[in-house]
Protein backbone atom coordinates (compact mmCIF):
# COMPACT_ATOMS: atom_id res chain seq x y z
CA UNK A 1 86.89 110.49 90.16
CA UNK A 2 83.37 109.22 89.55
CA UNK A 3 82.39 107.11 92.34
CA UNK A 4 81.10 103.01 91.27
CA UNK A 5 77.78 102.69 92.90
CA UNK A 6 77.76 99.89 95.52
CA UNK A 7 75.15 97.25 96.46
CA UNK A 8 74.72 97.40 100.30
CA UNK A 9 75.95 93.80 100.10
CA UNK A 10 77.55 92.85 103.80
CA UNK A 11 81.01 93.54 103.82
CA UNK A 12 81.39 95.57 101.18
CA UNK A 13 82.49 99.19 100.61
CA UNK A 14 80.94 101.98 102.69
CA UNK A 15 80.43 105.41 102.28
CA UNK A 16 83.19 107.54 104.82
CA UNK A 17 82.61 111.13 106.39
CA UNK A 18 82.50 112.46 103.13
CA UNK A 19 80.33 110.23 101.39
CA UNK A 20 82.73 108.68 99.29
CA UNK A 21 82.81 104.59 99.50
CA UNK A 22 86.25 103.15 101.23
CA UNK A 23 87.56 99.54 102.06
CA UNK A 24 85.74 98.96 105.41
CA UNK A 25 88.91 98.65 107.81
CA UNK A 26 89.43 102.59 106.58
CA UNK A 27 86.45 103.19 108.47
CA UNK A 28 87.78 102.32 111.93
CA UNK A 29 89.96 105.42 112.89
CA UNK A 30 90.82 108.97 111.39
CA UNK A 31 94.85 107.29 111.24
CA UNK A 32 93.76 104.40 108.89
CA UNK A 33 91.40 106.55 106.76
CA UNK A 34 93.85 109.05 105.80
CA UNK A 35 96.66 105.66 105.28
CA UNK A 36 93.96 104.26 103.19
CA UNK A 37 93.40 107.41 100.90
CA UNK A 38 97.25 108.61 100.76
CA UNK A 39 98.98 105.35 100.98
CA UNK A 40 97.32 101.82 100.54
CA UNK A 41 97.72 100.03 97.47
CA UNK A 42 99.65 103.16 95.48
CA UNK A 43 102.71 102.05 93.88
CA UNK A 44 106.17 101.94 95.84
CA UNK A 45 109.02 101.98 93.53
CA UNK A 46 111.57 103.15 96.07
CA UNK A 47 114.14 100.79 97.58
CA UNK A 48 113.72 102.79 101.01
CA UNK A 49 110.10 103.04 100.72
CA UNK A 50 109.61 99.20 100.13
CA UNK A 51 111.85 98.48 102.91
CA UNK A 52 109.97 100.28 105.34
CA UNK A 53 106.80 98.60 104.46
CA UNK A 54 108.51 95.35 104.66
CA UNK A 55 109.52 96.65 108.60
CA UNK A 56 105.92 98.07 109.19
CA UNK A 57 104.33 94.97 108.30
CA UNK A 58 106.66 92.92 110.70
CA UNK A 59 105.95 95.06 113.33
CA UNK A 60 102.37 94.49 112.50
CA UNK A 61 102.54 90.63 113.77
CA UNK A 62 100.22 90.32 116.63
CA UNK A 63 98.98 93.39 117.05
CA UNK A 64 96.89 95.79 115.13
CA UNK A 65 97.51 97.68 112.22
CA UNK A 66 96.48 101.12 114.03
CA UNK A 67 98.87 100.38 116.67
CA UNK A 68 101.88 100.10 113.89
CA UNK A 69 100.42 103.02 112.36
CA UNK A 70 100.52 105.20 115.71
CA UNK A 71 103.82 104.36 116.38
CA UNK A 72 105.09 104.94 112.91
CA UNK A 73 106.81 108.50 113.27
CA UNK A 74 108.80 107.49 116.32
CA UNK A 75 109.86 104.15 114.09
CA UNK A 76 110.43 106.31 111.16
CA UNK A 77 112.83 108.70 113.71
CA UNK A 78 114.70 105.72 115.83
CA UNK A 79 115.50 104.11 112.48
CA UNK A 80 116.75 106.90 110.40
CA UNK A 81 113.21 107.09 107.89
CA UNK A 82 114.31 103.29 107.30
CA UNK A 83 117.62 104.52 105.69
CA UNK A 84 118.66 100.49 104.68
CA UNK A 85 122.20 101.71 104.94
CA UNK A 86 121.92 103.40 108.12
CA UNK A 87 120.22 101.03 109.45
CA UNK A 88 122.34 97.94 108.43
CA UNK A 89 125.04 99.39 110.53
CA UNK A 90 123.51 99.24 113.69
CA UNK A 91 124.57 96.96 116.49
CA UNK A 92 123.91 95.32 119.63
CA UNK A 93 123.82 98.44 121.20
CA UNK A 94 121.35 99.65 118.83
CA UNK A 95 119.05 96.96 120.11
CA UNK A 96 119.38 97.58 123.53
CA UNK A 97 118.72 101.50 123.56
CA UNK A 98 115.77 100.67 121.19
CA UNK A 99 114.42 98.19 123.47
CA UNK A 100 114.23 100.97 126.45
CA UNK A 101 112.20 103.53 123.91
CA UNK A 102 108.62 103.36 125.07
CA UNK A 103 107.61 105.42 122.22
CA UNK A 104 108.21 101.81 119.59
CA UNK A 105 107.01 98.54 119.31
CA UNK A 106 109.63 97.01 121.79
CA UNK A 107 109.88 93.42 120.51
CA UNK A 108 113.81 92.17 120.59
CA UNK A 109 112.93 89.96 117.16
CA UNK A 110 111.35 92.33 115.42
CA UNK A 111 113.60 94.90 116.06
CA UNK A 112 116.53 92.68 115.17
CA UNK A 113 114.82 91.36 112.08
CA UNK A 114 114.87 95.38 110.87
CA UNK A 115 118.57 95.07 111.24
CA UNK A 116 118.78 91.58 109.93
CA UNK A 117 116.60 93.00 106.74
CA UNK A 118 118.11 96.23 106.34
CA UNK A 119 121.86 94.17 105.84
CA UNK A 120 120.12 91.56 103.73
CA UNK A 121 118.10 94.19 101.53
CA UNK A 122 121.69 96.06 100.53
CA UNK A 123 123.04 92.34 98.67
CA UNK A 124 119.53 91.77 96.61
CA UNK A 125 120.94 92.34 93.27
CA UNK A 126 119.04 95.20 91.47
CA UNK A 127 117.29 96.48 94.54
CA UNK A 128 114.70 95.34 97.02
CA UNK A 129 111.67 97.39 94.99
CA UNK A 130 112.50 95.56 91.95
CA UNK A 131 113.10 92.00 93.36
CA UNK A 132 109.71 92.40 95.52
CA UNK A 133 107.82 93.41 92.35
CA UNK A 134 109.31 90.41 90.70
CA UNK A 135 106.42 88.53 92.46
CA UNK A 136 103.72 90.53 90.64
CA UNK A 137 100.70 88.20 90.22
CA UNK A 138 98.67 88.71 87.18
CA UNK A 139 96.10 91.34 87.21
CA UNK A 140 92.48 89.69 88.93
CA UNK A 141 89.05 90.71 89.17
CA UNK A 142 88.22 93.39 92.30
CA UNK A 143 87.28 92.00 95.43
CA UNK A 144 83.33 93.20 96.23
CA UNK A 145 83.76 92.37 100.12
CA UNK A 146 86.27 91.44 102.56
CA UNK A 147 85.26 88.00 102.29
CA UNK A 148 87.02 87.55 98.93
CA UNK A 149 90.26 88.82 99.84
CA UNK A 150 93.53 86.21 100.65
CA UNK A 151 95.66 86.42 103.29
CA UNK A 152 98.33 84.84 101.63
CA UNK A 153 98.35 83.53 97.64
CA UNK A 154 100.93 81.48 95.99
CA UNK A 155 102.99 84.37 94.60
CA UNK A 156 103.16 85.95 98.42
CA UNK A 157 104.35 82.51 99.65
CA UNK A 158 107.05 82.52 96.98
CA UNK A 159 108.30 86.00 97.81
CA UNK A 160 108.04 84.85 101.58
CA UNK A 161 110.55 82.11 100.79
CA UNK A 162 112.88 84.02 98.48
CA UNK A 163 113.38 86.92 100.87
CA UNK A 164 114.03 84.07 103.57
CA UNK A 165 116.23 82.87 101.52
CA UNK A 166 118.68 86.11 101.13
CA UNK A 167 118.18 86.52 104.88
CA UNK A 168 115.04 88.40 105.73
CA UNK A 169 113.04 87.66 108.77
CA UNK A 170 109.30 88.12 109.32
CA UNK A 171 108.33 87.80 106.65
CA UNK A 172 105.85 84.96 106.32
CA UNK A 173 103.53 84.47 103.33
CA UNK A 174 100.77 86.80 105.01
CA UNK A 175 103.09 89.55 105.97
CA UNK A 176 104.56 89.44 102.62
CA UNK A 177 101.09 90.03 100.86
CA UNK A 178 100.29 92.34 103.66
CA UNK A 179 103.19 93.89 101.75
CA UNK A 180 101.95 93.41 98.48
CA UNK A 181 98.99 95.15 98.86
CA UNK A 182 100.24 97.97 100.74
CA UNK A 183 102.83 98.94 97.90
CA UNK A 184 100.23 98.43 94.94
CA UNK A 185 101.91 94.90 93.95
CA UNK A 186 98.32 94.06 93.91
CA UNK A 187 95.10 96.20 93.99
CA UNK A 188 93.09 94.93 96.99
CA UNK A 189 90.61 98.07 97.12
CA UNK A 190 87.33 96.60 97.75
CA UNK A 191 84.78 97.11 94.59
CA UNK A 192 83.06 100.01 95.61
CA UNK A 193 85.91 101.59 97.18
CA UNK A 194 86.85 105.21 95.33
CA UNK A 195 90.25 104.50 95.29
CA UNK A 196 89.70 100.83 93.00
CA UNK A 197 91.91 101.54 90.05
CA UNK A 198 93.74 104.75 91.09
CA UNK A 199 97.30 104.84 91.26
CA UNK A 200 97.48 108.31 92.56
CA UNK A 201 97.52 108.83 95.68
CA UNK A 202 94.77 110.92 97.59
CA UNK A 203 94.76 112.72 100.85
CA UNK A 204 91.79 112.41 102.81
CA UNK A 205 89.41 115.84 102.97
């Protein structure tokens, strides 16, 4: 893809290890450069996929994003690749062996709100994908630095309260368009970045 040339405007794209331009919080470790260039923004269709999103970005609340992302293969293993019907059937017992794994993010309500989500995500009629996507805004013009991007828009806050409203937990209006822009609902690549418009996605080099 032919790169966009970019103004050296503060807080917009920069140019990576290999030259090419990325959203400037790619920039901060190896583990969120190669999320940003495989992951970020590309379309999630999957009801399992979405779900774990949904989790990660719980998990996110209070801490940082590297953190989540570092812990992510022991989450993935202690909760089945965030199989929503696996994971729907787990109890109070569940909880408590989770709680003792050092390896996870050992908050009691976010764990429980995985459980909570994963039993609310199986009665969304038509899937969890679908009904998240339902909240599509229309398409805007690309952000040229982090200083234009929202934490939280009107069509995050009304997913927020709808997924509330079947029984989901974290999931405020900024953790839902957390969501939203992890799973391509919106395209929140900065300007400059190489991977603005691309729906594929692309490993890092």
């Amino acid at each position: 893809m032919e790169e966009t040339p970019v103004a050296t405007t503060e807080g917009a794209a920069r140019p990576g290890p290999d030259g090419r331009h990325r959203c400037l919080w790619a920039l901060n470790s190896d583990d969120e450069l190669r999320y940003h260039d495989a992951e970020w923004g590309y379309p999630v269709q999957d009801d399992q996929a979405m779900f774990e999103r949904i989790c990660l970005e719980g998990f996110q609340a209070g801490l940082s994003w590297l953190t989540v992302l570092r812990k992510r293969a022991a989450l993935r293993e202690v909760f089945q690749n965030f199989d929503i019907a696996t994971v729907a059937g787990y109890g109070p017992e569940d909880v408590t062996r989770l709680l003792g794994d050092a390896r996870i993010i050992r908050s009691r309500p976010k764990i429980e709100a995985v459980v909570a989500n994963a039993r609310a995500a199986l009665e969304i009629p038509g899937g969890l994908a679908g009904f998240v996507w339902s909240y599509a805004p229309a398409p805007s013009s690309a952000p040229v630095t982090v200083g234009d991007l929202s934490a939280a828009t009107s069509e995050s806050t009304a997913l927020a309260k709808a997924l509330k409203r079947h029984g989901f937990r974290f999931v405020g209006p900024t953790t839902a368009y957390a969501t939203m822009q992890a799973t391509g609902i919106v395209d929140d690549h900065l300007a400059g970045c190489y991977r603005r418009g691309d729906s594929t996605p692309q490993p890092s080099a």
